[in-house]
Protein backbone atom coordinates (compact mmCIF):
# COMPACT_ATOMS: atom_id res chain seq x y z
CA UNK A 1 0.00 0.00 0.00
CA UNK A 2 1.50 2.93 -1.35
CA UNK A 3 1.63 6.12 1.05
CA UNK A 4 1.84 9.69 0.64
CA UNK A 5 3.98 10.74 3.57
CA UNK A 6 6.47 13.68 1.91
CA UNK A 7 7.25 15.81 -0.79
CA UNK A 8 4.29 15.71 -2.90
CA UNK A 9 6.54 15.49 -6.27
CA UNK A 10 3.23 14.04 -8.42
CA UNK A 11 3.95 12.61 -11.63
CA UNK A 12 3.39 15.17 -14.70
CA UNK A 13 0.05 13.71 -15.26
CA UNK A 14 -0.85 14.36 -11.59
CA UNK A 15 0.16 17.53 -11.58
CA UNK A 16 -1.38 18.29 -14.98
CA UNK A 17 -4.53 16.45 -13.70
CA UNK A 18 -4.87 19.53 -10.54
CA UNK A 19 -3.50 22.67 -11.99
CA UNK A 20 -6.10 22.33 -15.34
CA UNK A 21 -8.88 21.19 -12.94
CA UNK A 22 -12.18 23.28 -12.80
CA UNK A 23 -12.69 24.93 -9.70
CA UNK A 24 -13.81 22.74 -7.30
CA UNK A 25 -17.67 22.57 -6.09
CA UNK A 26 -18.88 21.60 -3.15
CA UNK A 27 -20.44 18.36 -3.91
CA UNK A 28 -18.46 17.80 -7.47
CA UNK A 29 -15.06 16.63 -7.87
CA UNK A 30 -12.48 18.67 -10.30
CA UNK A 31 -12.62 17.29 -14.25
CA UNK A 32 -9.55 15.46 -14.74
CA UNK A 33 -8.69 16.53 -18.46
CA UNK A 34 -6.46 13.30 -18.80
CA UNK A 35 -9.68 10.75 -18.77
CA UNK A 36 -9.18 7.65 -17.04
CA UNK A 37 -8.07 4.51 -18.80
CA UNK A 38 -11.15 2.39 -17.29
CA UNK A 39 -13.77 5.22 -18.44
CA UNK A 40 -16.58 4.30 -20.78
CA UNK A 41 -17.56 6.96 -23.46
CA UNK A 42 -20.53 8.44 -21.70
CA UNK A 43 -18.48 8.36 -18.48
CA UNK A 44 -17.22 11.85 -16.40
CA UNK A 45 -13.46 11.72 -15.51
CA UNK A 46 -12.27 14.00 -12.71
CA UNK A 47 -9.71 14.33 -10.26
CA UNK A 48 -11.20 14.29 -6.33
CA UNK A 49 -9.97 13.94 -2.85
CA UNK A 50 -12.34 12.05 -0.73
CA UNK A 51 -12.73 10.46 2.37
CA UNK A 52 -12.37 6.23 2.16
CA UNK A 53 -15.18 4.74 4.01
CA UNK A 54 -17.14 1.75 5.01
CA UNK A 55 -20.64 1.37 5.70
CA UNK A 56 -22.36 -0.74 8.26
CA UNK A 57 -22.80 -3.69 5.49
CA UNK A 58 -18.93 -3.62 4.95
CA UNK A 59 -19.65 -1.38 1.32
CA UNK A 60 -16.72 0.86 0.24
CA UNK A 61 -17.76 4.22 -0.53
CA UNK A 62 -15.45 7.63 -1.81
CA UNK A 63 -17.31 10.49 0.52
CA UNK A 64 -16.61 14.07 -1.74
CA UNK A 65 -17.63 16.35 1.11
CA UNK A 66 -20.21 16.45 3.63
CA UNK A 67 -23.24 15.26 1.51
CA UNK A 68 -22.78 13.45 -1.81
CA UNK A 69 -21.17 9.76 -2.14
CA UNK A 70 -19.58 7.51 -4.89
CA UNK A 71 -19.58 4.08 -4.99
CA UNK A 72 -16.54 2.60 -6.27
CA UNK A 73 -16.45 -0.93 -8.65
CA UNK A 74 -12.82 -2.00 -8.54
CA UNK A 75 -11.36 -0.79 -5.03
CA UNK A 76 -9.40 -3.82 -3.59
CA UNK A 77 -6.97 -2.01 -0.67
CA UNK A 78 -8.15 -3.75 2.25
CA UNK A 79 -10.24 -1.05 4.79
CA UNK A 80 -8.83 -0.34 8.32
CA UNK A 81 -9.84 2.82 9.05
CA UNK A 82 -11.03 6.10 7.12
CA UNK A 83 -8.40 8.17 5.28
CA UNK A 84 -8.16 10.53 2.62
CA UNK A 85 -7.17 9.39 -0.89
CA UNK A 86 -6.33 11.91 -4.26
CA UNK A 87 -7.82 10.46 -6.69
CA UNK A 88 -8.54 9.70 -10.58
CA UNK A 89 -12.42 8.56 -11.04
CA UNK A 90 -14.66 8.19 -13.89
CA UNK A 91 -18.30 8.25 -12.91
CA UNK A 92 -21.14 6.66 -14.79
CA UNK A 93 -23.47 9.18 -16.31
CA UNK A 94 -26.74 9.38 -14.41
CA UNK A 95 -25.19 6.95 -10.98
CA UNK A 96 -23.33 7.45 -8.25
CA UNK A 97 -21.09 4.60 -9.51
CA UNK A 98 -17.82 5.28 -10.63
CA UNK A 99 -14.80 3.32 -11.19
CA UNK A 100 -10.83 3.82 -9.93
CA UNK A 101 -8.55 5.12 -12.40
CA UNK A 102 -5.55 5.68 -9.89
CA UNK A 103 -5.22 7.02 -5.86
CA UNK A 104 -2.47 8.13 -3.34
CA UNK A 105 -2.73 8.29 0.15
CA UNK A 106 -2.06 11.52 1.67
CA UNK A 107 -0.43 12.31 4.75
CA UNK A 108 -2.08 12.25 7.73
CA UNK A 109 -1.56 15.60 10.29
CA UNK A 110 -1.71 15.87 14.32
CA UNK A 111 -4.66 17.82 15.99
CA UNK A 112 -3.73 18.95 19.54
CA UNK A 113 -4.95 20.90 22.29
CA UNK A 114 -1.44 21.18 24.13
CA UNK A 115 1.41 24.54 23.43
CA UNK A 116 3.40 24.45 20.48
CA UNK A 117 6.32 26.79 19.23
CA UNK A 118 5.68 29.34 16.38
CA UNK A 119 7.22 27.20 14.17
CA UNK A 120 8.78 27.85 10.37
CA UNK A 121 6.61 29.43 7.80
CA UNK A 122 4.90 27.54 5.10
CA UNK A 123 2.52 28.66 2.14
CA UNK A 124 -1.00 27.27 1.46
CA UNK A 125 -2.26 26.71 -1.73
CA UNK A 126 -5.58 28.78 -2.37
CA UNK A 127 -7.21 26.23 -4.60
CA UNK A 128 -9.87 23.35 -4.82
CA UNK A 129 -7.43 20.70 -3.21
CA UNK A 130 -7.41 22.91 0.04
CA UNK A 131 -10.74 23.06 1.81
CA UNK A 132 -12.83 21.80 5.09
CA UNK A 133 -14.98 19.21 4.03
CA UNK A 134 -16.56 15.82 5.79
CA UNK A 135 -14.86 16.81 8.86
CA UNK A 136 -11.54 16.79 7.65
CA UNK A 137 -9.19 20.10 6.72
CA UNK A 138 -6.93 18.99 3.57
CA UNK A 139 -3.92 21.68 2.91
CA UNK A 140 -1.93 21.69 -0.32
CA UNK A 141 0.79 23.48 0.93
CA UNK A 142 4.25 24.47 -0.31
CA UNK A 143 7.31 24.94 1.24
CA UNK A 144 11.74 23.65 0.61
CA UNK A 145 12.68 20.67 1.31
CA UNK A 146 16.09 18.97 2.04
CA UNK A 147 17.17 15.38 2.61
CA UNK A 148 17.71 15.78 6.44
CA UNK A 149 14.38 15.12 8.25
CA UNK A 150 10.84 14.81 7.41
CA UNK A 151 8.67 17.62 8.31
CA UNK A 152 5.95 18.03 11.36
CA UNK A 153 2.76 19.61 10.80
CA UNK A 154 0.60 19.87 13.56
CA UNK A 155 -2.95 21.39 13.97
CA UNK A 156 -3.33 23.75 17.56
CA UNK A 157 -6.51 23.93 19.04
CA UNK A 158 -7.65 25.58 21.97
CA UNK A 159 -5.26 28.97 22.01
CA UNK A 160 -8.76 30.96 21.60
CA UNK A 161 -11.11 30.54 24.41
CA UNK A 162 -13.64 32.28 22.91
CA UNK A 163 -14.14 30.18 19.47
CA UNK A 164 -13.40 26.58 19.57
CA UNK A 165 -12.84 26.98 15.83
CA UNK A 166 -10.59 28.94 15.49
CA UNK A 167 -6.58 26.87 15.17
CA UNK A 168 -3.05 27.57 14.50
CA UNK A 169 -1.50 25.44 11.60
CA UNK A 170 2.32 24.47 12.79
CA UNK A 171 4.71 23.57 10.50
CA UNK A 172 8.45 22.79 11.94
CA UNK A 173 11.07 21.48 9.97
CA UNK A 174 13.58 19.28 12.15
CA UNK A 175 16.72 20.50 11.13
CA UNK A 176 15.78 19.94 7.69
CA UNK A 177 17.93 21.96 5.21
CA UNK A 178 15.94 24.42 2.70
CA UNK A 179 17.00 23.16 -1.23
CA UNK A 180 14.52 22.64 -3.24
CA UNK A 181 10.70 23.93 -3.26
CA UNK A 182 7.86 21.55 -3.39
CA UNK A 183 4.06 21.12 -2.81
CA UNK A 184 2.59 18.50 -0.79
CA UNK A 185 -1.30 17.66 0.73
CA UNK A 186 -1.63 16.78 3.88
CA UNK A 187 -5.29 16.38 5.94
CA UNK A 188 -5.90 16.75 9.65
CA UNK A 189 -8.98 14.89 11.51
CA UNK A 190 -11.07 17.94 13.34
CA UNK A 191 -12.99 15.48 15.20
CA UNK A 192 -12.10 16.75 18.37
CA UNK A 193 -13.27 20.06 17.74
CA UNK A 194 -16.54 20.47 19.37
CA UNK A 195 -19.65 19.20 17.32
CA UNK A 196 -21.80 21.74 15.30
CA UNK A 197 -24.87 19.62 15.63
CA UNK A 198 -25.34 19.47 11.98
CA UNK A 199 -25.37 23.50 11.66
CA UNK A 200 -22.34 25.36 9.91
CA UNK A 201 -20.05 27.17 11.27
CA UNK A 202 -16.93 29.40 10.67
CA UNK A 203 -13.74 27.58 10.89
CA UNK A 204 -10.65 29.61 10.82
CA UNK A 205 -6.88 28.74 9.97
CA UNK A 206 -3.94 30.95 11.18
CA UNK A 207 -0.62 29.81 10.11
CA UNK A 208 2.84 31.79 8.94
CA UNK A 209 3.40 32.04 5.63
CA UNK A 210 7.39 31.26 3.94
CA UNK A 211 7.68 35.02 3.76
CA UNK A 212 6.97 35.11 7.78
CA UNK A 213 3.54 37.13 7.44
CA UNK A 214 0.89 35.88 9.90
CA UNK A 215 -2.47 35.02 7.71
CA UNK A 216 -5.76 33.92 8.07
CA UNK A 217 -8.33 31.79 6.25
CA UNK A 218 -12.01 31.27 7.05
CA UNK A 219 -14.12 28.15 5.84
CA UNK A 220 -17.66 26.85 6.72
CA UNK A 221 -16.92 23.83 9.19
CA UNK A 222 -20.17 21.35 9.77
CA UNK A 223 -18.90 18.37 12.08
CA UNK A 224 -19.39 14.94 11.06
CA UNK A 225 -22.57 13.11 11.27
């Protein structure tokens, strides 16, 4: 089982596949301009992250964001737990059937409520890949990378008494020397944030950016059901 756990280098047709997707809706994953090498005619190829899911009759199903499902035909990793995937898809026209072209894992990031240092700047990504969806915050992010030591990225909680939502996105780099730049995705677990009871709510991400500037991005958080 293949995992994403570093630089996100992508292959040229992964890269390709993001930067020429549509902007991403809510409940629709991105066109993936490449088409998918299981896709019928009538079928729509895109490019999604979702979250990898069982259901109570041991189904696997792709969850886009907090509403709408797909239900893949040829997924064979074996299920432990629920994680994020990037992913190549080609739905059937009319279902909410779809088929796997390819996947990657992405990284998974630490949620705490405990101090932690300022940390080293980092840039996010203001595109479709980076959003608050099905519980989960997914970053594309963008930083330099060495060969020393892999990077930490940890999600703070709890620094504001007065919102619960509001967190502090970490990013420390170990000694780590600064060579070449990269972009990676990595997706952090708000289940420990308080629960919304089904009603939205503003979510808010402050992190440093590579230049050192303190910055601040808002999304509409609805806990999982």
């Amino acid at each position: 089982m293949k995992k994403l756990i570093g630089i996100l280098t992508l292959a040229l047709s992964l890269l390709l596949a993001c930067s020429k997707a549509a902007p991403h809706d809510a409940a629709t994953p991105s066109p993936d301009p490449h088409g998918g090498e299981n896709a019928a005619a009538e079928d729509q190829v895109y490019t999604a992250i979702v979250t990898v899911k069982q259901s109570a009759t041991g189904r696997i199903f792709f969850q886009l964001d907090d509403d709408y499902r797909l239900f893949p035909e040829n997924y064979t990793e074996p299920f432990t737990r629920q994680c994020r995937i990037i992913c190549g898809i080609s739905v059937r026209e009319g279902t909410n059937v779809c088929s796997l072209d390819w996947m990657d894992y992405l990284q998974e990031g630490t949620v705490q409520s405990t101090p932690a240092e300022i940390g080293d700047g980092v840039d996010i990504l203001d595109d479709w890949m980076t959003s608050v969806e099905d519980g989960y915050l997914t970053l594309h992010y963008s930083t330099y990378w060495g060969q020393v030591s892999p990077h930490t990225l940890l999600l703070v909680s709890g620094e504001n008494p007065d919102d619960p939502y509001e967190v502090r996105l970490v990013h420390l780099r170990n000694g780590d020397e600064a060579r070449t730049q990269a972009d990676a995705l990595i997706y952090f677990d708000l289940a420990s944030l308080p629960p919304t009871g089904g009603n939205g709510h503003t979510f808010t991400l402050n992190w440093k950016d590579g230049a050192g500037h303190q910055l601040s991005k808002q999304f509409l958080y609805r806990s999982r059901q």
